[in-house]
C-alpha atoms as a PDB file:
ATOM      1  CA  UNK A   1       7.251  -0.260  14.716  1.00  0.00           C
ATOM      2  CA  UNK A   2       7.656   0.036  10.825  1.00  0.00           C
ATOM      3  CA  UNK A   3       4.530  -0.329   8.616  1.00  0.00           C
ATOM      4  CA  UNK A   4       4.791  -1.167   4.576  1.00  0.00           C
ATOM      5  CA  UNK A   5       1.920   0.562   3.419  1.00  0.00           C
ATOM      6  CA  UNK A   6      -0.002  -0.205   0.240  1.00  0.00           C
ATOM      7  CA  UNK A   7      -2.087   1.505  -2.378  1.00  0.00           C
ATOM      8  CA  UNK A   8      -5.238  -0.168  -0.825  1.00  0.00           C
ATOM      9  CA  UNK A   9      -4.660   1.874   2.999  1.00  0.00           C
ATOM     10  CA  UNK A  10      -3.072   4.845   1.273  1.00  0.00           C
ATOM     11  CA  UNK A  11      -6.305   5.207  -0.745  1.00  0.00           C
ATOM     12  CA  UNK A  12      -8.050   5.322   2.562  1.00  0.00           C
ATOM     13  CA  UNK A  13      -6.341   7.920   3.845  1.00  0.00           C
ATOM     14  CA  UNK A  14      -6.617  10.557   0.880  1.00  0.00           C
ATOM     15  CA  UNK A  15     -10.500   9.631  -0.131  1.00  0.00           C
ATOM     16  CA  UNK A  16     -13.134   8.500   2.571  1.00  0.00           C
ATOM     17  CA  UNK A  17     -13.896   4.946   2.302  1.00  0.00           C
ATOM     18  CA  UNK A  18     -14.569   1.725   4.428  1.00  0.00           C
ATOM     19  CA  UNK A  19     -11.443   1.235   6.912  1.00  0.00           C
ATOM     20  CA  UNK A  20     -10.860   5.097   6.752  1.00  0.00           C
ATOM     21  CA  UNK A  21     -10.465   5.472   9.967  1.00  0.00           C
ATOM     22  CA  UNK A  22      -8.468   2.351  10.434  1.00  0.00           C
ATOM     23  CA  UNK A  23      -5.846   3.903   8.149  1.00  0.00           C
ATOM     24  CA  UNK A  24      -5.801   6.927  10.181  1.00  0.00           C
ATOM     25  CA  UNK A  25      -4.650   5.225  12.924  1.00  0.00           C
ATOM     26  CA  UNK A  26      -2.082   3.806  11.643  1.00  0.00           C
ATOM     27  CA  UNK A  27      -0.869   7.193  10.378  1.00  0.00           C
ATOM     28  CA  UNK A  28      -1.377   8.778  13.592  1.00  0.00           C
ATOM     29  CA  UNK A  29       0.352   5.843  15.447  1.00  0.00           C
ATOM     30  CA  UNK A  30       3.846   7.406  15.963  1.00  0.00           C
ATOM     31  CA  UNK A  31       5.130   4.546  13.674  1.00  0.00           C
ATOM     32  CA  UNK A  32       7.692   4.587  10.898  1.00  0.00           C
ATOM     33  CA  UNK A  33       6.207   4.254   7.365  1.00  0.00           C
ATOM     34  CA  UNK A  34       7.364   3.032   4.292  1.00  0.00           C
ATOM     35  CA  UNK A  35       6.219   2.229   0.834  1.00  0.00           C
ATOM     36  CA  UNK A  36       7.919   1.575  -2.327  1.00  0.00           C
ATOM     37  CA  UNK A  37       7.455   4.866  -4.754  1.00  0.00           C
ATOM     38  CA  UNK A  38       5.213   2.987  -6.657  1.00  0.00           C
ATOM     39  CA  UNK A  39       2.773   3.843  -4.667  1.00  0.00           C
ATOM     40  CA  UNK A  40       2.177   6.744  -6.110  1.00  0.00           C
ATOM     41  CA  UNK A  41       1.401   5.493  -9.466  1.00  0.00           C
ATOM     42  CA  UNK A  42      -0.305   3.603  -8.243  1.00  0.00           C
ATOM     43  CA  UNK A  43      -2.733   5.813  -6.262  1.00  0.00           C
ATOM     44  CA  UNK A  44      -2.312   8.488  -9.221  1.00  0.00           C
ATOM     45  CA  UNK A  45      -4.221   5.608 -11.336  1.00  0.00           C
ATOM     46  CA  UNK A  46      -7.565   5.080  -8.581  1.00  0.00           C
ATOM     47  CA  UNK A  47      -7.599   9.112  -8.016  1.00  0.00           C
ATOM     48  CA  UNK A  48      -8.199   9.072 -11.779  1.00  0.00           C
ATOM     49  CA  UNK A  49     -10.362   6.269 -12.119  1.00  0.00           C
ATOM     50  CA  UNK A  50     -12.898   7.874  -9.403  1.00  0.00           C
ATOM     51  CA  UNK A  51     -12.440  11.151 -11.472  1.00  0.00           C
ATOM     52  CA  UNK A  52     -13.338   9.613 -14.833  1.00  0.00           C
ATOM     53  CA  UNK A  53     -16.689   7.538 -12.563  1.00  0.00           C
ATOM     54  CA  UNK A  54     -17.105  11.042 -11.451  1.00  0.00           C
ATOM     55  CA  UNK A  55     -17.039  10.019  -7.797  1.00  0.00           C
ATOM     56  CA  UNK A  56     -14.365  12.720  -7.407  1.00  0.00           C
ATOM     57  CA  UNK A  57     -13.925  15.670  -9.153  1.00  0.00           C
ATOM     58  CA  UNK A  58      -9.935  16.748 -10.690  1.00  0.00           C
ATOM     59  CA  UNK A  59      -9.334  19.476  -7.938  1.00  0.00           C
ATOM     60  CA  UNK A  60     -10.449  16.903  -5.356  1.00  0.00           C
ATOM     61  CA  UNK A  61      -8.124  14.178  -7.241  1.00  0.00           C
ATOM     62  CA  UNK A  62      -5.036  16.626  -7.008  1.00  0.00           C
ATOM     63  CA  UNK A  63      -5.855  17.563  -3.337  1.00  0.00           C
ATOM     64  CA  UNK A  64      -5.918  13.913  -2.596  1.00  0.00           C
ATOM     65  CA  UNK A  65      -2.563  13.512  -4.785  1.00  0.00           C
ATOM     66  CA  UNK A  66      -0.874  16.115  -2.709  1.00  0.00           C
ATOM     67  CA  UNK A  67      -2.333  15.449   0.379  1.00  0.00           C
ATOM     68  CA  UNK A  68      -0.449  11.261  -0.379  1.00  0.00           C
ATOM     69  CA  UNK A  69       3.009  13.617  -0.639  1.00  0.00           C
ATOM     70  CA  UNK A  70       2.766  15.164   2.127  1.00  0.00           C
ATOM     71  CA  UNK A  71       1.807  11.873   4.551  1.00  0.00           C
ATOM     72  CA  UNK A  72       5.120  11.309   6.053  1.00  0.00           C
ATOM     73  CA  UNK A  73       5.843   7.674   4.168  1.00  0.00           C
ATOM     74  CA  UNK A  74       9.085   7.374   3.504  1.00  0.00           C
ATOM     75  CA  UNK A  75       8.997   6.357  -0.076  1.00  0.00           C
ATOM     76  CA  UNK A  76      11.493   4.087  -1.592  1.00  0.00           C
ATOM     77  CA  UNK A  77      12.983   3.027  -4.865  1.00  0.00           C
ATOM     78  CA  UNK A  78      10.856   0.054  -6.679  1.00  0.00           C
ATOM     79  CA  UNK A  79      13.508  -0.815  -9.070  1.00  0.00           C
ATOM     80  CA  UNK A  80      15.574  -2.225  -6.675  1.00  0.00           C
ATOM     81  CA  UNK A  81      12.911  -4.643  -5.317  1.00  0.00           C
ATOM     82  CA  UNK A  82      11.511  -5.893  -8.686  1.00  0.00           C
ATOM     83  CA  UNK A  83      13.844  -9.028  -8.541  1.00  0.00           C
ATOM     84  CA  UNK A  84      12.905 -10.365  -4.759  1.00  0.00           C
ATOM     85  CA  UNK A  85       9.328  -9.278  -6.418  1.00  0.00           C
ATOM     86  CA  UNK A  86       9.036 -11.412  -9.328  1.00  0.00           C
ATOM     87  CA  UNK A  87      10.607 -14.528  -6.861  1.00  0.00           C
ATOM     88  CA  UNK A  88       7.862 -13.483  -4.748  1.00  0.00           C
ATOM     89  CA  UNK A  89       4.931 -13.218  -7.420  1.00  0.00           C
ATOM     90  CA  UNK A  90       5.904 -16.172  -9.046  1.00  0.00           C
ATOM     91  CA  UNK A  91       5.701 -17.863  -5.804  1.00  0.00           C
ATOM     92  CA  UNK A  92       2.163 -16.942  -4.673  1.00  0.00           C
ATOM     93  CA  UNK A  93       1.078 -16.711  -8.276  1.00  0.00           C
ATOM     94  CA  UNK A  94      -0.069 -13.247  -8.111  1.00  0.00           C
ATOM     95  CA  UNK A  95       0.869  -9.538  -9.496  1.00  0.00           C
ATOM     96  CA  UNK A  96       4.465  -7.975  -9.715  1.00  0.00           C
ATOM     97  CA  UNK A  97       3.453  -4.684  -8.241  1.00  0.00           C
ATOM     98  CA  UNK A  98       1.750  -5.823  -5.522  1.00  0.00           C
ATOM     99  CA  UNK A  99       5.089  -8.331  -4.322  1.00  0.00           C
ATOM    100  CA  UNK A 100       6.765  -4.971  -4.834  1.00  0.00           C
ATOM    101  CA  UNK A 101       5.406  -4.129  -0.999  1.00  0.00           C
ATOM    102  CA  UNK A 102       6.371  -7.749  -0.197  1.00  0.00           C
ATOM    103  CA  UNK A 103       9.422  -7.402  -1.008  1.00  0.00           C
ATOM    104  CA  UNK A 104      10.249  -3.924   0.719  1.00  0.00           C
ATOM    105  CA  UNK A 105       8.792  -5.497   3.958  1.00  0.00           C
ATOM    106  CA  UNK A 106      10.991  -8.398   3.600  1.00  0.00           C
ATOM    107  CA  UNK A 107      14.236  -5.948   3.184  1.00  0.00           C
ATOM    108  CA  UNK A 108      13.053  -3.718   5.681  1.00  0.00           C
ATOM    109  CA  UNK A 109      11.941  -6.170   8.214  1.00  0.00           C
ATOM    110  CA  UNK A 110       8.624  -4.478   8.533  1.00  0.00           C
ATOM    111  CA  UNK A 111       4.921  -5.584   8.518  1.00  0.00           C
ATOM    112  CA  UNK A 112       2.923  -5.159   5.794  1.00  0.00           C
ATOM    113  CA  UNK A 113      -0.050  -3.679   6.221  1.00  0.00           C
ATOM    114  CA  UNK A 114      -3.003  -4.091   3.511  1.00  0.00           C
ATOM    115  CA  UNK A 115      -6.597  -4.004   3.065  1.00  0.00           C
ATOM    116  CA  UNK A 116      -6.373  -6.295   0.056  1.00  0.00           C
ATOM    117  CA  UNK A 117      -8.262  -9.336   0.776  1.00  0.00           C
ATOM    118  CA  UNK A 118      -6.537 -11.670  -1.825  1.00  0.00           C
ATOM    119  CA  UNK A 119      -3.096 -10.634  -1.033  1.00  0.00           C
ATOM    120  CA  UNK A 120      -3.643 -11.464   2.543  1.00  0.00           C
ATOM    121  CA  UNK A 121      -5.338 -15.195   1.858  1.00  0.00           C
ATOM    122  CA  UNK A 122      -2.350 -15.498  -0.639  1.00  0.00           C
ATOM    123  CA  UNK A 123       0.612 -14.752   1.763  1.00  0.00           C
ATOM    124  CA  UNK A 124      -1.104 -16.544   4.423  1.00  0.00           C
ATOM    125  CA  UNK A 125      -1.639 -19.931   2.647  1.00  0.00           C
ATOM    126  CA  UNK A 126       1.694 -19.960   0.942  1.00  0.00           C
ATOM    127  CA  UNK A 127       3.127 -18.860   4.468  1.00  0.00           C
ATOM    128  CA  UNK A 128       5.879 -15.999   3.675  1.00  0.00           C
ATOM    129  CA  UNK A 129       8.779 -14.913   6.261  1.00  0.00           C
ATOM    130  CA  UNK A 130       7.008 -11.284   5.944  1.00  0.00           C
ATOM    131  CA  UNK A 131       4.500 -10.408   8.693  1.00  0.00           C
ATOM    132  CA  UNK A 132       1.136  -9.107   6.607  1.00  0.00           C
ATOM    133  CA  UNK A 133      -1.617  -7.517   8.771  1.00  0.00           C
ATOM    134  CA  UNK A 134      -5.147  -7.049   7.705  1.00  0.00           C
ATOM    135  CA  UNK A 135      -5.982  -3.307   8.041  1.00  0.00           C
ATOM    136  CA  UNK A 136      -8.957  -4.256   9.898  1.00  0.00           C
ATOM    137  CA  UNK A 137      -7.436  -5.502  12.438  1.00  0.00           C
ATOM    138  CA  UNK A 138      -5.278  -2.291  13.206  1.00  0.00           C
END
């Protein structure tokens, strides 16, 4: 199976949190992973938010960072994807850069996996073609 992975699970995997150990199994799963490269901005951004709450210190940040570019995800151009994106933001009425992971599932044909709440109700109610799976339920 391919998984679309976004900034909310790859958080989880790089800094202990609740649903930890539900992201680790999907990285240990065997499956393909993907996620667009803005990903790592966008993880680069909470790693320094904890560091400036100090809930993390820098070293622990960059380890974090690192350990993220090491993962295995196949990370993939988010220029590309910004026009399916915006069709897809304007749509549910919600963020460009999260529809960025929409839209790589869509091209991909690959499940989204996310442990945003909001994005999930979203997709669900306005029913997209893109499977989107709560990461509590992996």
């Amino acid at each position: 199976m391919t998984w679309v992975v976004d900034a909310s699970v790859a958080m989880k995997w790089v800094v202990p949190e609740v649903l930890s150990d539900r992201a680790d199994r999907l990285r240990g799963g065997g499956d393909d992973l993907l996620a667009p490269d803005l990903l790592l901005v966008e993880v680069a951004n909470a790693l320094w938010k904890k560091t400036t709450a100090s809930e993390i210190s820098a070293a622990e940040a960059d380890a974090a960072f690192a350990l993220l570019r090491e993962s295995g995800i196949d990370f993939r151009a988010t220029a590309p994807l910004l026009p399916r994106a915006m069709d897809v933001a304007r749509r549910l009425g919600h963020p460009v850069y999260d529809c960025v992971y929409l839209a790589l599932a869509d091209e991909e044909q690959a499940s989204l996996v996310t442990a945003d709440r909001r994005l999930l109700r979203l997709a669900s109610e306005r029913r997209l073609p893109v499977a989107i799976v709560d990461l509590r339920a992996i």
